[in-house]
N, C-alpha and C. Protein backbone atom coordinates (compact mmCIF):
# COMPACT_ATOMS: atom_id res chain seq x y z
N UNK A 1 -5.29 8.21 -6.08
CA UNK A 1 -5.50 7.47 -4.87
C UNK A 1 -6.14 6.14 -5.24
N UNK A 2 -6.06 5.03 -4.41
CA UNK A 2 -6.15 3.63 -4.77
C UNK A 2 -6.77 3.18 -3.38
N UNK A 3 -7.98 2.52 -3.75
CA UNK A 3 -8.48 1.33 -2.55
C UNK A 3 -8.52 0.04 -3.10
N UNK A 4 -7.56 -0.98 -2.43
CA UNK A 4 -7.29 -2.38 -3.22
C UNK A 4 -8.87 -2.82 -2.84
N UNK A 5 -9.23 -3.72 -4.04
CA UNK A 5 -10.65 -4.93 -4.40
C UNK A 5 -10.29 -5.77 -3.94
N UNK A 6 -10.75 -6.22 -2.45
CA UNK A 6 -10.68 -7.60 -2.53
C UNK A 6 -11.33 -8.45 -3.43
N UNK A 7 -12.25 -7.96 -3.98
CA UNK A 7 -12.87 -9.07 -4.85
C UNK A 7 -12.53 -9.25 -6.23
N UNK A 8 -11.20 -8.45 -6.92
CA UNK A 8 -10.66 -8.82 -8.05
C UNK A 8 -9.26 -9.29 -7.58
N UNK A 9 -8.56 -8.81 -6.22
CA UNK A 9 -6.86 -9.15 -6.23
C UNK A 9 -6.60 -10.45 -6.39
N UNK A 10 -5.98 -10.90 -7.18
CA UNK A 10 -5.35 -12.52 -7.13
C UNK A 10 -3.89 -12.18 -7.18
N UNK A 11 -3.48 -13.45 -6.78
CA UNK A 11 -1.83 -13.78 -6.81
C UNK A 11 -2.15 -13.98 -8.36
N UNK A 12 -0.76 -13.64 -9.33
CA UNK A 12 -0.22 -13.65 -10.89
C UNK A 12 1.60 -14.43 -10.52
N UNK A 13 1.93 -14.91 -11.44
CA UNK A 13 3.46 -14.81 -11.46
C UNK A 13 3.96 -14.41 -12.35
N UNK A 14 5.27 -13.29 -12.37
CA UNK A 14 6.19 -12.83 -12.99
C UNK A 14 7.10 -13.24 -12.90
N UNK A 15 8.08 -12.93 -14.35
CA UNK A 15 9.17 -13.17 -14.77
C UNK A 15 9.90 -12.20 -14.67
N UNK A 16 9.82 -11.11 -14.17
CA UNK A 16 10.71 -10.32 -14.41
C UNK A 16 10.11 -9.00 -13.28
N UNK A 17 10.98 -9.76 -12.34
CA UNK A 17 10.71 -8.44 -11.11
C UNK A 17 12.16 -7.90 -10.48
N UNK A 18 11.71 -6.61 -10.00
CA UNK A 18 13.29 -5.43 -9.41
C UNK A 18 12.65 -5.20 -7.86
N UNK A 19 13.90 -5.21 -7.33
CA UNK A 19 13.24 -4.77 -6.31
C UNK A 19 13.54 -2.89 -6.10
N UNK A 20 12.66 -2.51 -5.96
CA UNK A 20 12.27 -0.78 -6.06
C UNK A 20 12.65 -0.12 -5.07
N UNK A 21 13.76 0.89 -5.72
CA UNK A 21 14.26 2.11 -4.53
C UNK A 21 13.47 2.10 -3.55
N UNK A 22 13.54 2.88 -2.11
CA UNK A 22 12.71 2.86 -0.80
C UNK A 22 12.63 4.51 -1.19
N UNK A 23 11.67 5.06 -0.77
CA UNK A 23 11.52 6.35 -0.95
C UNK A 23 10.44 7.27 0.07
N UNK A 24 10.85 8.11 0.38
CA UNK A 24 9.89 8.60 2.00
C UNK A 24 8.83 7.96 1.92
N UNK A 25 8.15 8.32 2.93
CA UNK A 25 6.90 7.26 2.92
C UNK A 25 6.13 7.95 4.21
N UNK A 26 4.98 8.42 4.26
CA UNK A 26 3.97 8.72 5.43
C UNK A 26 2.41 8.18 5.39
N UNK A 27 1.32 7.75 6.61
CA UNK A 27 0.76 7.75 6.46
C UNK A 27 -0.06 9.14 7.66
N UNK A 28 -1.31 8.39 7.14
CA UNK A 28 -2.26 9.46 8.04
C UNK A 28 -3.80 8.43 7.92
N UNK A 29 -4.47 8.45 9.48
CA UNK A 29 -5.37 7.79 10.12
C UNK A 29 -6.34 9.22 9.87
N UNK A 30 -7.86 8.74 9.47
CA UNK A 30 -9.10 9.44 9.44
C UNK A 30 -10.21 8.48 9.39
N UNK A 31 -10.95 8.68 9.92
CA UNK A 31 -12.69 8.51 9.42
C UNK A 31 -13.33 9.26 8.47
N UNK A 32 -13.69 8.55 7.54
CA UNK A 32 -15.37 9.08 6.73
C UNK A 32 -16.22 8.09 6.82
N UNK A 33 -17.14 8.62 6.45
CA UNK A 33 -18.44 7.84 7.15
C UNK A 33 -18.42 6.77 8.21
N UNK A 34 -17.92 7.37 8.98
CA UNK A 34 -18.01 6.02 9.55
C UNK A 34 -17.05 4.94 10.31
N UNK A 35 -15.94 5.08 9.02
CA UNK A 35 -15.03 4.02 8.63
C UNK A 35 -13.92 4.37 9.21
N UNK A 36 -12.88 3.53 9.93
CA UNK A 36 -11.54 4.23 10.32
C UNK A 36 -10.68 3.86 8.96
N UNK A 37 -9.98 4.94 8.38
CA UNK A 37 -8.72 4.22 7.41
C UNK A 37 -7.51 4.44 7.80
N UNK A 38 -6.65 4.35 7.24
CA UNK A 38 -4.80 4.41 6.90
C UNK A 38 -4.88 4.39 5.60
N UNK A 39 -4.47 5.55 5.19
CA UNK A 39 -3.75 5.89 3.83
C UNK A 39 -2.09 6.12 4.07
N UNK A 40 -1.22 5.41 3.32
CA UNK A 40 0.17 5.51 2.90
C UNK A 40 0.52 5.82 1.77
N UNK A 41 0.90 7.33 2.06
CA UNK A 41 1.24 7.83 0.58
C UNK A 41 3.00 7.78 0.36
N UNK A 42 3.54 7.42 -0.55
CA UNK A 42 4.98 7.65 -1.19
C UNK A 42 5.20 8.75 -2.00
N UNK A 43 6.32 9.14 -1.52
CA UNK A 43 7.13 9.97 -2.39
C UNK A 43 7.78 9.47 -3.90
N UNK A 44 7.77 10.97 -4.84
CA UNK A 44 9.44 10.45 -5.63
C UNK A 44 10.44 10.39 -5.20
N UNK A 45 11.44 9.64 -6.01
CA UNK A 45 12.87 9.63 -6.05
C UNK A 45 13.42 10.99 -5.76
N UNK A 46 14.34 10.77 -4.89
CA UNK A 46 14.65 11.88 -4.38
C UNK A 46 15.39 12.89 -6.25
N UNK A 47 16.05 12.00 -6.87
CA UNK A 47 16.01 12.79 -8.43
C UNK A 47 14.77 13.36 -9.09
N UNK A 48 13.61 12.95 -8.95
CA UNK A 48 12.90 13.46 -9.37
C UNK A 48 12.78 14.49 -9.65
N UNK A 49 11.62 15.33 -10.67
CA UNK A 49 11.75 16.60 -10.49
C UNK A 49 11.26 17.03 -9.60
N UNK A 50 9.99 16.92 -9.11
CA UNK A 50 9.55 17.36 -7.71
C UNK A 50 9.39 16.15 -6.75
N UNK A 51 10.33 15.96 -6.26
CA UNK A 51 10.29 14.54 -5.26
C UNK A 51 9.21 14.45 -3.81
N UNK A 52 8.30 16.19 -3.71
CA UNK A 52 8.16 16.52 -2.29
C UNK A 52 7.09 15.90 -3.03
N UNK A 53 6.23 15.63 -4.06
CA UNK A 53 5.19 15.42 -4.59
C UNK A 53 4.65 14.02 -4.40
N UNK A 54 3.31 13.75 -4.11
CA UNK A 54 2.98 12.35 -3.46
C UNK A 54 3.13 11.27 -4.79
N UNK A 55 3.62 10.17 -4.94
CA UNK A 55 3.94 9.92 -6.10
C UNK A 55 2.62 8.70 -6.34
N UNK A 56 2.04 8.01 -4.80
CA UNK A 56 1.08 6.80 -4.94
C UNK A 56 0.31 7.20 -3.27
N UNK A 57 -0.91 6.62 -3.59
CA UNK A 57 -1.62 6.75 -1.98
C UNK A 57 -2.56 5.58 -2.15
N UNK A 58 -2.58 4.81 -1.06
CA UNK A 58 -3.02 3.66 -0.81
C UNK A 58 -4.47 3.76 0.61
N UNK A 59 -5.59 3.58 0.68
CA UNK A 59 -6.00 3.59 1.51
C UNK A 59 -6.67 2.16 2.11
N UNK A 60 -6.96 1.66 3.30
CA UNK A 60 -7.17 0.55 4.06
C UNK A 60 -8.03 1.06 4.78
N UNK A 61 -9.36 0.11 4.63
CA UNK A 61 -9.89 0.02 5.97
C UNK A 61 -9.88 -1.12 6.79
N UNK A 62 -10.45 -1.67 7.42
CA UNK A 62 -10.48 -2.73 8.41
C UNK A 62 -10.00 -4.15 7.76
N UNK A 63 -11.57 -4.27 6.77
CA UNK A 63 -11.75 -5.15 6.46
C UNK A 63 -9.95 -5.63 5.43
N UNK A 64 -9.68 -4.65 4.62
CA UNK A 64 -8.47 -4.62 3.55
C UNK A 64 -6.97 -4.69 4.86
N UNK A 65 -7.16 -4.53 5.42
CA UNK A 65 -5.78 -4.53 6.74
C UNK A 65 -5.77 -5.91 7.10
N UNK A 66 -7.01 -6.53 7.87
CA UNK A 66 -7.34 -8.15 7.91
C UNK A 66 -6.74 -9.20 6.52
N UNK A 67 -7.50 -8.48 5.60
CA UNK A 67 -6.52 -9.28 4.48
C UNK A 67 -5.30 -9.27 4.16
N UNK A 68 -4.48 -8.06 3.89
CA UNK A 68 -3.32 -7.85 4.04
C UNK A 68 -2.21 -8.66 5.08
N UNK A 69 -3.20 -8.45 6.69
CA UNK A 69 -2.30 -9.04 7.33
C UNK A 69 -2.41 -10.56 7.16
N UNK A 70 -3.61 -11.02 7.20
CA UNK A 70 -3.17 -12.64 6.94
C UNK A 70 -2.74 -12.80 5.54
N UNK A 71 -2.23 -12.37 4.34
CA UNK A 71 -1.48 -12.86 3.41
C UNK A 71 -0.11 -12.36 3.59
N UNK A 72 0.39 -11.32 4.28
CA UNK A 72 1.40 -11.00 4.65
C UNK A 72 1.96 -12.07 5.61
N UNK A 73 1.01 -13.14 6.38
CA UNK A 73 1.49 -14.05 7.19
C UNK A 73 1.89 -15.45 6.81
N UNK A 74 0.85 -15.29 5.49
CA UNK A 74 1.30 -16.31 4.94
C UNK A 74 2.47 -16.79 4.11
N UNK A 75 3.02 -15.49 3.52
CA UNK A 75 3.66 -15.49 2.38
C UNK A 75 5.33 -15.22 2.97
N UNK A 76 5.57 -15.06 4.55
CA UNK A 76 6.54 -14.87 5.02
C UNK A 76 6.78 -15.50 6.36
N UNK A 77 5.14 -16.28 6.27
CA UNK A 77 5.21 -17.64 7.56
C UNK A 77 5.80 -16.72 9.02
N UNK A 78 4.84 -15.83 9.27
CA UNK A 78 5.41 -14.80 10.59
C UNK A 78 5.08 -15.28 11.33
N UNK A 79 4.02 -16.20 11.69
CA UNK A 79 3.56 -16.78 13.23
C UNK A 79 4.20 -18.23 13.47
């Protein structure tokens, strides 16, 4: 499981990017301490050997959703 740093993420550029199969995808809303999150976990490839198996889980709270959404706005000019 993974909670992105805002205080290390920077933009990098690559040379050499794919764009990656789509593969199930669920989340699920909870509180701990306190905090409301969203975790989005992915599946494997449906080839995989066990594909039902969570393959990445991402969790967000407030503050990490705020960031997300304004670089998501920026980087695809949505407003």
């Amino acid at each position: 499981m993974a909670q992105i740093s805002l205080e290390s993420i920077e933009k990098i550029e690559k040379h050499r990017n794919t764009v990656q199969e789509k593969v199930r995808t669920t989340y699920t809303v909870f509180e701990a301490d306190g905090k409301k999150y969203v975790q989005i976990d992915t599946y494997g490839r449906t080839a995989r050997e066990n594909p039902e198996k969570i393959s990445q889980s991402f969790q967000f709270d407030k503050e990490t959703a705020e960031f997300l959404v304004k670089l998501l706005d920026e980087e695809f000019d949505l407003k």
